[in-house]
N, C-alpha and C. Protein backbone atom coordinates (compact mmCIF):
# COMPACT_ATOMS: atom_id res chain seq x y z
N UNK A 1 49.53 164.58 -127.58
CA UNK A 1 48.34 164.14 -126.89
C UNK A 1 47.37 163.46 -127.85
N UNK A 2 47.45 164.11 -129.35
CA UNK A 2 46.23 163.33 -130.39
C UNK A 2 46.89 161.92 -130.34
N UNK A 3 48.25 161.92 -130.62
CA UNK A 3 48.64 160.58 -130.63
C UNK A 3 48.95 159.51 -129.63
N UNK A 4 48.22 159.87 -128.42
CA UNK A 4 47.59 158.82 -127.35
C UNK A 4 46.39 158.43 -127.54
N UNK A 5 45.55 159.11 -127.82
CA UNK A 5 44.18 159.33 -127.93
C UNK A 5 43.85 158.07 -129.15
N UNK A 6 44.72 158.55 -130.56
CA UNK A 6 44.61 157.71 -131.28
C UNK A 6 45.42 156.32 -130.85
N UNK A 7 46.14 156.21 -130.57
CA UNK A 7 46.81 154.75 -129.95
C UNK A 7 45.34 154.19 -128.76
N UNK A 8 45.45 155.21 -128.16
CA UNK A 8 44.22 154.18 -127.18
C UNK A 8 42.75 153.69 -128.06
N UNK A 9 42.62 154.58 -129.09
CA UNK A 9 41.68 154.13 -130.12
C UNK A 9 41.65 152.96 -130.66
N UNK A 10 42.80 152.76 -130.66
CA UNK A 10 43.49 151.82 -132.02
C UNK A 10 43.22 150.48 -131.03
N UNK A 11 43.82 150.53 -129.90
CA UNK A 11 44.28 149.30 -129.15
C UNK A 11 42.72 148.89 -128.06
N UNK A 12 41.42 149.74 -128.09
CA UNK A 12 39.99 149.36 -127.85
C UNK A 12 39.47 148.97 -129.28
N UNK A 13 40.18 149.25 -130.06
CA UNK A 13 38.85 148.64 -131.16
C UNK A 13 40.02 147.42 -131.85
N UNK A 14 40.86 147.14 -131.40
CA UNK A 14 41.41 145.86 -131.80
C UNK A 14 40.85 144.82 -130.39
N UNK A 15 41.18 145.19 -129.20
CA UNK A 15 40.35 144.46 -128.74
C UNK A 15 38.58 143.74 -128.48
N UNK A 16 38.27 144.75 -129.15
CA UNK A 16 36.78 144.60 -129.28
C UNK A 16 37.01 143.35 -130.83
N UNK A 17 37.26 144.11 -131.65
CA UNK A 17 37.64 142.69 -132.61
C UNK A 17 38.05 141.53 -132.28
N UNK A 18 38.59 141.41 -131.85
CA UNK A 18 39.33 140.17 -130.67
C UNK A 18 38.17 139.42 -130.01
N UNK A 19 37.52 140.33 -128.93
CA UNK A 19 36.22 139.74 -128.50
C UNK A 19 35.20 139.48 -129.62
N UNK A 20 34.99 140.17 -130.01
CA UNK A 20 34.02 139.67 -131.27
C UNK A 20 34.10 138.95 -132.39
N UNK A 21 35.22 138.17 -132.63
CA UNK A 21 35.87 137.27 -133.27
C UNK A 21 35.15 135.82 -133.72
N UNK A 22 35.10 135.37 -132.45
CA UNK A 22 34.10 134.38 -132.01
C UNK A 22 32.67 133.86 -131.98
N UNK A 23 32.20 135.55 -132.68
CA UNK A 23 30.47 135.82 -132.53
C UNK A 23 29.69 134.57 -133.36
N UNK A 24 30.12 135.04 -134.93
CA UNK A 24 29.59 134.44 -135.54
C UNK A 24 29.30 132.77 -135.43
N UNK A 25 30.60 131.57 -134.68
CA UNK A 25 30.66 130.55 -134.72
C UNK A 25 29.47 130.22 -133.67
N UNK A 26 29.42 131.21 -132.39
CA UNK A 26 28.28 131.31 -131.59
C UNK A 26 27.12 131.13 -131.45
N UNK A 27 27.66 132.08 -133.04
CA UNK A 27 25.56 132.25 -133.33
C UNK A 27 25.03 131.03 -134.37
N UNK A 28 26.16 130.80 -135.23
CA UNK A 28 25.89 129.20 -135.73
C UNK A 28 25.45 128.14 -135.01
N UNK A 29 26.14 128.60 -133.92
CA UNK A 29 26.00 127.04 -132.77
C UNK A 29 24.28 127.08 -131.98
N UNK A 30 24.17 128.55 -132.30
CA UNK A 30 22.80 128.53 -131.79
C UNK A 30 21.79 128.40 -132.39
N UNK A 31 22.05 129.12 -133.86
CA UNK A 31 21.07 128.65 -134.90
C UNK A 31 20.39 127.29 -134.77
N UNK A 32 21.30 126.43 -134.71
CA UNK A 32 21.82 125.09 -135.34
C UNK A 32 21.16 124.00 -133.76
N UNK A 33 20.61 124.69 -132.56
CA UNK A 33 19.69 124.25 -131.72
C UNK A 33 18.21 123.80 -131.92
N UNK A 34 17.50 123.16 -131.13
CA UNK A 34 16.10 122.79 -132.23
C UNK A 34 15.15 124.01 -131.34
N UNK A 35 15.76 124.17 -129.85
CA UNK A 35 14.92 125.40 -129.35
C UNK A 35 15.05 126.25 -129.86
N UNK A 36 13.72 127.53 -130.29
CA UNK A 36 14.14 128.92 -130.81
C UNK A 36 13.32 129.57 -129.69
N UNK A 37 14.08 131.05 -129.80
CA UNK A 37 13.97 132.22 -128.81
C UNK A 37 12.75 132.70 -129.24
N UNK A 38 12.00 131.95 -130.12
CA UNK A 38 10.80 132.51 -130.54
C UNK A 38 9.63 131.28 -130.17
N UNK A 39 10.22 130.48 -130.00
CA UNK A 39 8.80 129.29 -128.94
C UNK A 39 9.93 128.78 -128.40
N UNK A 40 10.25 128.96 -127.21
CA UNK A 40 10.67 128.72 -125.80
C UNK A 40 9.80 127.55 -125.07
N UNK A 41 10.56 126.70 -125.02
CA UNK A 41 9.86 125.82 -123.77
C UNK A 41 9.29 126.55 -122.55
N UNK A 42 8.51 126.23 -122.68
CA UNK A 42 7.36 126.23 -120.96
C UNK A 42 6.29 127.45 -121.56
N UNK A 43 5.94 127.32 -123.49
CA UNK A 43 4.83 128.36 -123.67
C UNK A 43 5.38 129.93 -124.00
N UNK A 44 4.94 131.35 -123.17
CA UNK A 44 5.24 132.49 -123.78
C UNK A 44 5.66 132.74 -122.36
N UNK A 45 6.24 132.47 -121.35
CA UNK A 45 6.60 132.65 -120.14
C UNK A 45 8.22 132.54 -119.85
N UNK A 46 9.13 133.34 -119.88
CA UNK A 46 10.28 133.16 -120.34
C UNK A 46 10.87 132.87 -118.60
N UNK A 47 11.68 132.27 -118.39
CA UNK A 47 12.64 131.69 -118.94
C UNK A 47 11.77 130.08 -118.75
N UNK A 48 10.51 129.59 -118.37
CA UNK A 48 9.86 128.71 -119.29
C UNK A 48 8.64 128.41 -118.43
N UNK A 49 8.35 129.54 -116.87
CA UNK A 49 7.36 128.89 -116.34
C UNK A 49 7.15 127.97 -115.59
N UNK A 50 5.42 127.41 -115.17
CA UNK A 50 5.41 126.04 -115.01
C UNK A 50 5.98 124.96 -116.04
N UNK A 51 5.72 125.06 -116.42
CA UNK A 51 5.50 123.51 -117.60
C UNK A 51 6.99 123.68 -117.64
N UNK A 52 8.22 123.94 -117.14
CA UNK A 52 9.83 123.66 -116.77
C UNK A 52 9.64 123.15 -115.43
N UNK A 53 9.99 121.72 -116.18
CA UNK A 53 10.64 121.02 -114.81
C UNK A 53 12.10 120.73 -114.69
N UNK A 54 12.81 119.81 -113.56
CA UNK A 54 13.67 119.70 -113.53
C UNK A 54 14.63 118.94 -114.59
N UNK A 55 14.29 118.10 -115.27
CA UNK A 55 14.73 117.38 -116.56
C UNK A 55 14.97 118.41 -117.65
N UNK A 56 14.30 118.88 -117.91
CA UNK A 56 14.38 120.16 -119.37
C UNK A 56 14.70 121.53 -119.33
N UNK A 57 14.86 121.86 -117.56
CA UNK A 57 15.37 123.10 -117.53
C UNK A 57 17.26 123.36 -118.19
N UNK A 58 17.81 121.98 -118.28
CA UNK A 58 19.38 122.32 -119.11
C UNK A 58 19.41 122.26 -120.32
N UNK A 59 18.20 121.73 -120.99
CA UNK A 59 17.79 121.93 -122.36
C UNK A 59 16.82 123.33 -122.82
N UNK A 60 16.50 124.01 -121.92
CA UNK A 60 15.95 125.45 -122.84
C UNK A 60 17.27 126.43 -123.14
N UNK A 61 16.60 127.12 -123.76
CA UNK A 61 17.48 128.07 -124.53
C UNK A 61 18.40 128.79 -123.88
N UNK A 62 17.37 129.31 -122.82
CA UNK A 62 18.05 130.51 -121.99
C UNK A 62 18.84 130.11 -120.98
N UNK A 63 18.50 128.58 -120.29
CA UNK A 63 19.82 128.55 -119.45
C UNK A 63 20.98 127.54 -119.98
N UNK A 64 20.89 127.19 -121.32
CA UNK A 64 21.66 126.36 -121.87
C UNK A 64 22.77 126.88 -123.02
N UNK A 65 21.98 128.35 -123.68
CA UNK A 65 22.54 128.91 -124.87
C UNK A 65 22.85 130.60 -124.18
N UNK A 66 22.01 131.10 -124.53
CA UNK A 66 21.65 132.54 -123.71
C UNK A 66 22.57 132.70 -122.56
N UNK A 67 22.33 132.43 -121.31
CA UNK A 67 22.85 133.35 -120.48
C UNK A 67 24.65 132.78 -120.33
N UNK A 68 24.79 131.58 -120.87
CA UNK A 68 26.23 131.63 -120.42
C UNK A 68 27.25 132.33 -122.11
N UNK A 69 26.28 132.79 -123.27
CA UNK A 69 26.72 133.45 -124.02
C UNK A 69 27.08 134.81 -123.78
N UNK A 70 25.91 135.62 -122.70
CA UNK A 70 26.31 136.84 -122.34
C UNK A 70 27.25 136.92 -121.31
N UNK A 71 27.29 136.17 -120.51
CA UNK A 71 28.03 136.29 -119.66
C UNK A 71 29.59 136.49 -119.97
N UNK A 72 29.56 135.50 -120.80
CA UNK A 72 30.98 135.10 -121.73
C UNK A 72 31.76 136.46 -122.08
N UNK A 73 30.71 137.21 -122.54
CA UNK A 73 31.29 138.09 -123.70
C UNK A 73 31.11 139.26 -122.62
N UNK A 74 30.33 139.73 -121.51
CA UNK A 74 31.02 140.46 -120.53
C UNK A 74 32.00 140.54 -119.57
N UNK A 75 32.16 139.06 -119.57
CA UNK A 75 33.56 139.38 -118.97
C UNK A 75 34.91 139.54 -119.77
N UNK A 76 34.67 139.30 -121.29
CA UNK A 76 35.53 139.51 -121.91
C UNK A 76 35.41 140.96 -122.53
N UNK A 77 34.66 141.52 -122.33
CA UNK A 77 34.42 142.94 -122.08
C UNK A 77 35.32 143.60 -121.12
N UNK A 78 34.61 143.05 -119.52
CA UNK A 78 35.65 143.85 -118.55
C UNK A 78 37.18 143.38 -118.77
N UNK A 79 37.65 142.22 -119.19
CA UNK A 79 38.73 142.16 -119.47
C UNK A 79 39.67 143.10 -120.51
N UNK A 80 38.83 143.76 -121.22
CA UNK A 80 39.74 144.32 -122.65
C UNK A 80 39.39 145.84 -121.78
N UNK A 81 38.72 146.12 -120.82
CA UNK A 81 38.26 147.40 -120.48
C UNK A 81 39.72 147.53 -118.81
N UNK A 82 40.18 146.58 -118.48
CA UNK A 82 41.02 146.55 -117.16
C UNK A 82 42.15 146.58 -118.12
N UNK A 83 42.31 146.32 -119.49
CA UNK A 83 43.80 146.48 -119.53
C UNK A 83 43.98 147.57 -120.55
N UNK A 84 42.99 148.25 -120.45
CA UNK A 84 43.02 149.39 -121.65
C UNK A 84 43.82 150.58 -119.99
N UNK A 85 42.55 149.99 -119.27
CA UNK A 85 42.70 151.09 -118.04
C UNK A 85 44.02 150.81 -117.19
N UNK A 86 44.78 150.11 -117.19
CA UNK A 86 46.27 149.87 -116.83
C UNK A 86 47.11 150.10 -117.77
N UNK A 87 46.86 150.28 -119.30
CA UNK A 87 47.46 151.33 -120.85
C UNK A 87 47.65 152.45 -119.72
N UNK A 88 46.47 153.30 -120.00
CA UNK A 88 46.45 154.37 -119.60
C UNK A 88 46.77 154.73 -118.02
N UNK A 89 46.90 153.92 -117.09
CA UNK A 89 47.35 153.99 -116.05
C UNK A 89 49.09 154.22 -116.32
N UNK A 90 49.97 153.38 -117.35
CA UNK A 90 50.68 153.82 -117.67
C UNK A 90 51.38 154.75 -118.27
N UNK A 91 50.47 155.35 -119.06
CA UNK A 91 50.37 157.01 -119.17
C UNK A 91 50.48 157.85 -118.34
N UNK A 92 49.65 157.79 -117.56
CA UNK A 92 49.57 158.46 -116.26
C UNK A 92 51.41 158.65 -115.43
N UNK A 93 51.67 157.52 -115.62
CA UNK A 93 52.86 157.04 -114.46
C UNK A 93 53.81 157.87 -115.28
N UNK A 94 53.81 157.75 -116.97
CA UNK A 94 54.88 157.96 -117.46
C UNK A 94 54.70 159.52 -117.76
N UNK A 95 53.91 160.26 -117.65
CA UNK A 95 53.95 161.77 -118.15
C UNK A 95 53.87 162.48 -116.67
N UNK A 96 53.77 161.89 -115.33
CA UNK A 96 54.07 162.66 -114.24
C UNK A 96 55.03 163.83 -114.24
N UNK A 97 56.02 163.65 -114.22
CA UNK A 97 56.96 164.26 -114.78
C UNK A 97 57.38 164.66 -113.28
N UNK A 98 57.49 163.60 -112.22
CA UNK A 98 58.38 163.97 -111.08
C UNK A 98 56.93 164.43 -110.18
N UNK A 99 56.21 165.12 -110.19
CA UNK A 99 54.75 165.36 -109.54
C UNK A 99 54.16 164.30 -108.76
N UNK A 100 54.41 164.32 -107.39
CA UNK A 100 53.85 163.52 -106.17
C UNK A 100 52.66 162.71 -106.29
N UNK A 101 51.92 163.65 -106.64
CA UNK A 101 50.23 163.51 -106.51
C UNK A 101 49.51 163.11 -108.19
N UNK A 102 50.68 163.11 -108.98
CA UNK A 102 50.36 162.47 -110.64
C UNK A 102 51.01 161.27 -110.13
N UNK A 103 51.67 160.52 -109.39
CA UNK A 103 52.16 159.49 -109.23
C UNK A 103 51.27 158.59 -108.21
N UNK A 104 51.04 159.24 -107.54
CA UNK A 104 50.19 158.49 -106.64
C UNK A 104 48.67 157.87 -107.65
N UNK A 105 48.26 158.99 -107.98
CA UNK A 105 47.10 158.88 -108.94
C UNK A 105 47.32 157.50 -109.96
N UNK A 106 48.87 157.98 -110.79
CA UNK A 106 48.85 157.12 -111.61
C UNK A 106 49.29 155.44 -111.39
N UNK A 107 49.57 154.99 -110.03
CA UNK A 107 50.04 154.29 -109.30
C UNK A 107 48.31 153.61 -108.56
N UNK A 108 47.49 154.32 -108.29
CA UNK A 108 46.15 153.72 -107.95
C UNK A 108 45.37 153.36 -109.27
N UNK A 109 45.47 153.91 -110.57
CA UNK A 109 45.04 153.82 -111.58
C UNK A 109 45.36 152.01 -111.88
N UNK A 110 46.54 152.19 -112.00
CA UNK A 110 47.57 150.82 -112.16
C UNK A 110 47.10 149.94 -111.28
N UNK A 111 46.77 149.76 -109.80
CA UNK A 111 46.20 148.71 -109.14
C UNK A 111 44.89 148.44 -109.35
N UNK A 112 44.29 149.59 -108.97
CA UNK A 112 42.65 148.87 -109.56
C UNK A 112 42.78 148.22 -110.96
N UNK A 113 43.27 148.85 -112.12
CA UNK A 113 42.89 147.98 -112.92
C UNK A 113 43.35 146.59 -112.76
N UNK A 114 44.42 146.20 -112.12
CA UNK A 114 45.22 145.16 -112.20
C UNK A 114 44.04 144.23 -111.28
N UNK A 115 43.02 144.80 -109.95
CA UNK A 115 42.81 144.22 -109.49
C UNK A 115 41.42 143.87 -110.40
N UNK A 116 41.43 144.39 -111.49
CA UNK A 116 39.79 144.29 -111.86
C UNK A 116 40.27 143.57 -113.50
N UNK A 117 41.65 143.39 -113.27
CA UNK A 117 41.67 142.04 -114.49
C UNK A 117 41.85 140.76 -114.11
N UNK A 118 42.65 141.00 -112.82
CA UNK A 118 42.40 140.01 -111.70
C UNK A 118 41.33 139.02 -111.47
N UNK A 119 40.32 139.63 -111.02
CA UNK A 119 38.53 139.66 -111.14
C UNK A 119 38.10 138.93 -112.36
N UNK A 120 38.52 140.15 -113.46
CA UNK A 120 37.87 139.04 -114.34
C UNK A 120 38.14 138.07 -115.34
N UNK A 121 39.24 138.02 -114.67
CA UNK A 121 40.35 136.50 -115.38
C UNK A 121 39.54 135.83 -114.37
N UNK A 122 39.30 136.17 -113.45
CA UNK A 122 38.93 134.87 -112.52
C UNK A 122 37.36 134.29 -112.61
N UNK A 123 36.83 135.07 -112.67
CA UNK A 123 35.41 135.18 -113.31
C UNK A 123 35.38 134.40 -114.50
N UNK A 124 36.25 134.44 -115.45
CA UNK A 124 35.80 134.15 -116.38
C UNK A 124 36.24 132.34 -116.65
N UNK A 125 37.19 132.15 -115.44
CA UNK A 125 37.51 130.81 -114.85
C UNK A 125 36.40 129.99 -114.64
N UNK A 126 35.50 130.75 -113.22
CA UNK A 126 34.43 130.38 -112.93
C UNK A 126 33.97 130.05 -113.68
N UNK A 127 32.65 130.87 -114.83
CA UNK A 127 31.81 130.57 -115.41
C UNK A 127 32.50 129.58 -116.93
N UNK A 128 33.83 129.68 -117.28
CA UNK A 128 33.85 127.89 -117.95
C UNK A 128 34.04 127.08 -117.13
N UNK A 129 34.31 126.79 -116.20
CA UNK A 129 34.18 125.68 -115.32
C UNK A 129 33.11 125.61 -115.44
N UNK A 130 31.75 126.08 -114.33
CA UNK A 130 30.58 125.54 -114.85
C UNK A 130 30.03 125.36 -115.72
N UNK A 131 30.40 126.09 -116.85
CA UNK A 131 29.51 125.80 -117.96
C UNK A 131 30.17 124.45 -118.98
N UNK A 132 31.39 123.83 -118.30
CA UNK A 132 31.80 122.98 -118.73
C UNK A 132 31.09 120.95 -117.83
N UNK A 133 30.24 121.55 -116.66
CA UNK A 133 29.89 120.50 -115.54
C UNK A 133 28.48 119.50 -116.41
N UNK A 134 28.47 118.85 -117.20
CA UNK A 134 27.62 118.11 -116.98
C UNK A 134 26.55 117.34 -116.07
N UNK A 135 25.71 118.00 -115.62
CA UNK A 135 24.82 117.74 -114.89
C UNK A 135 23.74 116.78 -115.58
N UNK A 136 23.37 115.52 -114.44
CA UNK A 136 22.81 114.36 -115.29
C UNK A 136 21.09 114.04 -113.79
């Protein structure tokens, strides 16, 4: 049993490395913007107020850098979190040991996650598509 525990250890914090891989080039890319999260267009009124109009709202920070960064990295979150939970759904299936109701269990374990990597493979479709749309 320690040596599931440690395997499922092993195989969340390689995926978290995995997701977090990418951070740093991120945060270069944001550095390296002339907006800072510390004078924000439209004054001290976040996400920019009046003084955001329609021309400069795809140039502030927050809807240009910011929110499609978090977004990014939560769905690549729920992604490393649906297939940890279909790991262990396979656990489940494989230590039944002939038991009806460990099979069933471990058999619903196995679909939700499948349906919630499903989700956020697809999700995570969505939001690069848009965040790939040039709007003019």
């Amino acid at each position: 049993m320690k040596k599931i525990k440690y395997l499922i250890i092993v195989i969340l914090l390689a995926f978290m490395s995995f997701s977090f891989y990418s951070i740093p080039s991120a945060m270069a890319q944001l550095s390296n913007s002339d907006v800072k999260l510390s004078d924000p267009k439209g004054g001290n009124i976040l996400p920019g107020g009046p003084n955001l109009n329609a021309e400069n709202i795809q140039e502030s920070f927050i809807f240009s850098k910011l929110i499609p960064f978090v977004i990014t990295y939560t769905i690549r979150l729920a992604i490393a979190l649906a297939v940890i939970a279909l790991i262990y759904g396979g656990y489940q299936y494989i230590t039944a040991f002939g038991k009806e109701e460990k099979y069933k269990i471990a058999q619903q374990t196995i679909i939700y996650a499948l349906i919630g990597l499903v989700l956020a493979i697809t999700a995570f479709g969505i939001v690069q598509i848009i965040t790939s749309l040039k709007f003019t």
